[in-house]
C-alpha atoms as a PDB file:
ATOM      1  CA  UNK A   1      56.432  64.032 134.751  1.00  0.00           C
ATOM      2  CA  UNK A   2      54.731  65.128 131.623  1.00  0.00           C
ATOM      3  CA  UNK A   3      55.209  67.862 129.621  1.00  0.00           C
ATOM      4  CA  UNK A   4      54.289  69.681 126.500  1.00  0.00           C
ATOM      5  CA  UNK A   5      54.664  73.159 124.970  1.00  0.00           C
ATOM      6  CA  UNK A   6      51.268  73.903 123.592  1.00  0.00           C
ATOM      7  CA  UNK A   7      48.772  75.012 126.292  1.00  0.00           C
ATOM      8  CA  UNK A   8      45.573  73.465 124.562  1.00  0.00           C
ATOM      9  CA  UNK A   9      47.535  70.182 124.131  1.00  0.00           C
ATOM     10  CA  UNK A  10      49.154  70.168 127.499  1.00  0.00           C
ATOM     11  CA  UNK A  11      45.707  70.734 129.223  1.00  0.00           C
ATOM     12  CA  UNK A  12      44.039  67.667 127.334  1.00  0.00           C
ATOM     13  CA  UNK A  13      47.533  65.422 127.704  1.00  0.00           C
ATOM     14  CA  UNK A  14      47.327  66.244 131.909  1.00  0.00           C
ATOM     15  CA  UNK A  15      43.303  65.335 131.994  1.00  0.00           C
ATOM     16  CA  UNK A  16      43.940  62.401 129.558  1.00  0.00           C
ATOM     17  CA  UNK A  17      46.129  60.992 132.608  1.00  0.00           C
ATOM     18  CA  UNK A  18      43.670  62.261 135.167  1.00  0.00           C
ATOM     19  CA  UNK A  19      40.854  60.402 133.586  1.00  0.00           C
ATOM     20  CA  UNK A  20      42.740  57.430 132.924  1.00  0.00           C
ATOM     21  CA  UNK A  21      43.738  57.253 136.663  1.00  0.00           C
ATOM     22  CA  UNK A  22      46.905  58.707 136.934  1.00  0.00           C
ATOM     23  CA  UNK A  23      48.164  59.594 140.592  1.00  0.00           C
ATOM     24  CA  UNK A  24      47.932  62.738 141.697  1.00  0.00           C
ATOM     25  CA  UNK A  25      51.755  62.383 141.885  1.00  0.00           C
ATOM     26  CA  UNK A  26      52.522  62.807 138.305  1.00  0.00           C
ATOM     27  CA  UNK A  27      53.613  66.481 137.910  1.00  0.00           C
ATOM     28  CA  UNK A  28      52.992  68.124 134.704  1.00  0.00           C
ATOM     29  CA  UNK A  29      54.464  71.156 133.024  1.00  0.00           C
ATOM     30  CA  UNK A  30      53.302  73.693 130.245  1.00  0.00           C
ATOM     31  CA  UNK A  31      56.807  73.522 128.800  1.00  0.00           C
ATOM     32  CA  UNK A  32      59.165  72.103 126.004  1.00  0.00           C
ATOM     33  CA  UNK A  33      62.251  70.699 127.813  1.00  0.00           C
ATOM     34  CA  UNK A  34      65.184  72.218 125.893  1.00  0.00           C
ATOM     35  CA  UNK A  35      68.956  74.104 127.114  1.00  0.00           C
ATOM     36  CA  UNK A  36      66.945  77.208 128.561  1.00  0.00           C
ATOM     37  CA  UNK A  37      66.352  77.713 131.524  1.00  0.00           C
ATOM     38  CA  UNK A  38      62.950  79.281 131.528  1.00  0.00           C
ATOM     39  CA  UNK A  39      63.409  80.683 128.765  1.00  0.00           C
ATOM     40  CA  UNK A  40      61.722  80.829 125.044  1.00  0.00           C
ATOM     41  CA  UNK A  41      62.561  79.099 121.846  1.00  0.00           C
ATOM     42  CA  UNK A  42      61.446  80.067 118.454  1.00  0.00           C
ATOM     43  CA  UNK A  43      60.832  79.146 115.939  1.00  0.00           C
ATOM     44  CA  UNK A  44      58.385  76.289 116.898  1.00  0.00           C
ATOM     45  CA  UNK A  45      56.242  75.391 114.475  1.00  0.00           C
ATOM     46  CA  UNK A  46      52.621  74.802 115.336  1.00  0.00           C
ATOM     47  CA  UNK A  47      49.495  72.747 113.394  1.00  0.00           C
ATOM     48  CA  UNK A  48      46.804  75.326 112.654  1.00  0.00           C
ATOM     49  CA  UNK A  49      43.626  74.081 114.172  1.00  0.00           C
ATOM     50  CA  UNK A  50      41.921  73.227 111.188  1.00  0.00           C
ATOM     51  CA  UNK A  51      44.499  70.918 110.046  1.00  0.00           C
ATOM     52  CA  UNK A  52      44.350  68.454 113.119  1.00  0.00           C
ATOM     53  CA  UNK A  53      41.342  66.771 110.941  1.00  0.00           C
ATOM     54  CA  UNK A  54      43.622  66.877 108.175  1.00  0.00           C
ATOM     55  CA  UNK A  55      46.299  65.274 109.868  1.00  0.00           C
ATOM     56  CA  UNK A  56      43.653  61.823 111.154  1.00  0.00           C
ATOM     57  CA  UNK A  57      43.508  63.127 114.288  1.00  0.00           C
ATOM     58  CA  UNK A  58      39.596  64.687 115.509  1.00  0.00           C
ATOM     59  CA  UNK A  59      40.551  67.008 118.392  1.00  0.00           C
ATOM     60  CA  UNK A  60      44.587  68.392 119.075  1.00  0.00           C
ATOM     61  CA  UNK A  61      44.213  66.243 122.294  1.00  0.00           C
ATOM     62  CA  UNK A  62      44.091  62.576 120.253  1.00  0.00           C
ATOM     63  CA  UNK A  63      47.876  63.352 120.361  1.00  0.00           C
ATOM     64  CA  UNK A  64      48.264  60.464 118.005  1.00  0.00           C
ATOM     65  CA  UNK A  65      50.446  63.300 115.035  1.00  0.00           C
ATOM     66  CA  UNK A  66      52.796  65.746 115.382  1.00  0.00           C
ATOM     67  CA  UNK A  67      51.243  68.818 116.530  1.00  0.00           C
ATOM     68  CA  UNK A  68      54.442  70.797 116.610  1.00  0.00           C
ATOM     69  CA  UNK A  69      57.947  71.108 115.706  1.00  0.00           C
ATOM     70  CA  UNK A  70      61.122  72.988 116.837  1.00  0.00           C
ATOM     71  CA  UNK A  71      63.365  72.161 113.663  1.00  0.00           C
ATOM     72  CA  UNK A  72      61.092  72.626 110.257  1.00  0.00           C
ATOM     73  CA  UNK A  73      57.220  72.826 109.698  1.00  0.00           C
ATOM     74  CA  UNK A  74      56.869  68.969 108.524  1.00  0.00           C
ATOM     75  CA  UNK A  75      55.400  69.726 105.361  1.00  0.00           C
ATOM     76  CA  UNK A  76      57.814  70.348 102.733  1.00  0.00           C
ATOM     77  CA  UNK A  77      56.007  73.911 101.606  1.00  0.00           C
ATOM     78  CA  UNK A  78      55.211  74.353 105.351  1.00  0.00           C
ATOM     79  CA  UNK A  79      51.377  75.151 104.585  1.00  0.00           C
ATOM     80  CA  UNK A  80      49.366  74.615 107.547  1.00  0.00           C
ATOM     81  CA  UNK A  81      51.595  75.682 110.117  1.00  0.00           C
ATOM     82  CA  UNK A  82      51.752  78.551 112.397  1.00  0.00           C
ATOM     83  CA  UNK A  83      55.169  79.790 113.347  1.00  0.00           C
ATOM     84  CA  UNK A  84      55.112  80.921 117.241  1.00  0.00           C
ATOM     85  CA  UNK A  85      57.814  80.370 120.318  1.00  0.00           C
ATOM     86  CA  UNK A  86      57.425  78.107 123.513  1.00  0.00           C
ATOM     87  CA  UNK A  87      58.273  77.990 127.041  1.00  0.00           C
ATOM     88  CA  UNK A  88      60.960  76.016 127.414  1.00  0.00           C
ATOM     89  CA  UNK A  89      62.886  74.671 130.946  1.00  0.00           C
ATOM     90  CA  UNK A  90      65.880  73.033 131.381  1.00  0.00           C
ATOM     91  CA  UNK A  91      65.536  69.388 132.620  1.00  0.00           C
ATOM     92  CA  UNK A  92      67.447  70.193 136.156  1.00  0.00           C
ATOM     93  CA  UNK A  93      65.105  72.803 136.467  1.00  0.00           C
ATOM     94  CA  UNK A  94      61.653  70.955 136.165  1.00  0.00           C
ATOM     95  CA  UNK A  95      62.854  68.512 138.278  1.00  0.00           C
ATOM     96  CA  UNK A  96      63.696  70.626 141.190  1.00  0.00           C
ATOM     97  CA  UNK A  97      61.040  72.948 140.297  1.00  0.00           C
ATOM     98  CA  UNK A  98      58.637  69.491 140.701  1.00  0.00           C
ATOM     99  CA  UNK A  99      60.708  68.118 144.134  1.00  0.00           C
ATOM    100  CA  UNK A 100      61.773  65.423 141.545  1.00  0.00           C
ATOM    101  CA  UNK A 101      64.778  63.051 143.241  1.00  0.00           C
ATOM    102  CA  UNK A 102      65.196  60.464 140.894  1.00  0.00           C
ATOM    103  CA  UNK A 103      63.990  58.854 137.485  1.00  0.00           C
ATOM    104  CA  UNK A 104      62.235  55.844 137.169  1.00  0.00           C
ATOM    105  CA  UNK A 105      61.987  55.675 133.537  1.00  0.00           C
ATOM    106  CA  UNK A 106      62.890  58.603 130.738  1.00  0.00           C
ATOM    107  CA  UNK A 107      61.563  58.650 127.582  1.00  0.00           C
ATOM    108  CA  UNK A 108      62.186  61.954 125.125  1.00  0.00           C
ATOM    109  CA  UNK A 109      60.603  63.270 122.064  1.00  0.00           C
ATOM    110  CA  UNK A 110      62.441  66.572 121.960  1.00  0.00           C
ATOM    111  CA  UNK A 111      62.703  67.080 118.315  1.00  0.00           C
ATOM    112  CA  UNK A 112      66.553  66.768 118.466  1.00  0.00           C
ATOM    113  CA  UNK A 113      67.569  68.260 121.446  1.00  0.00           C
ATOM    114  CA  UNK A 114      67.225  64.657 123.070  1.00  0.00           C
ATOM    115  CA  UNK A 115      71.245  64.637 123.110  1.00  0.00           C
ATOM    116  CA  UNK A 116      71.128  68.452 125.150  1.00  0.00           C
ATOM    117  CA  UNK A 117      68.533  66.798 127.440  1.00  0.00           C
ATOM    118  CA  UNK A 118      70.798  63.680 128.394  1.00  0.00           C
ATOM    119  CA  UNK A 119      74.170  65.748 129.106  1.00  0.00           C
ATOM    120  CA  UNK A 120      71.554  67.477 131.835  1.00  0.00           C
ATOM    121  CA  UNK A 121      70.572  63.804 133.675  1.00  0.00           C
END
């Protein structure tokens, strides 16, 4: 299961997998995990395009900086960020939403909310 909030980045993260030879198996969502259940959270903080170069990165799908945030814009005067909202699911949600039984192997990035995340496993 893979997820991320931002549509142009979640495209490029699922065909990064596909091209890299991913099963078909591995379900992906256009989501940030979080305590709602389909609902939205804002603010989320969001690289403006043009910054991506800025930030070492050549395209938004290197995924190799942060791209987003839920918390702060991660420069200190917040230039270069767009403030917007994102999807979000709860993590009982996606995986029955996904037929998802049982989890191999977990690993969060969830900008603090890792702790809401594990009280849901």
């Amino acid at each position: 299961m893979g997820t991320h909030p931002l549509a142009q980045l979640y495209t490029e993260l699922e065909a990064n997998y596909r091209r890299g030879g991913a099963s078909e198996a591995l379900r992906f969502e256009n989501a940030a995990v979080g305590d709602a259940d389909d609902g939205e959270r804002a603010p989320f903080y969001e690289r403006q395009s043009a910054d991506y170069a800025r930030a070492g990165t050549s395209s938004p799908g290197g995924l190799r900086t942060q791209h987003g945030s839920l918390r702060h814009p991660p420069d200190a005067d917040g230039s270069g960020w767009l403030v917007t909202s994102v999807r979000t699911v709860a993590f009982e949600r996606l995986l029955r939403r996904h037929n998802l039984t049982h989890i191999d192997y977990l690993h969060l990035s969830a900008e603090g909310l890792d702790s809401t995340i594990l009280h849901q496993v």
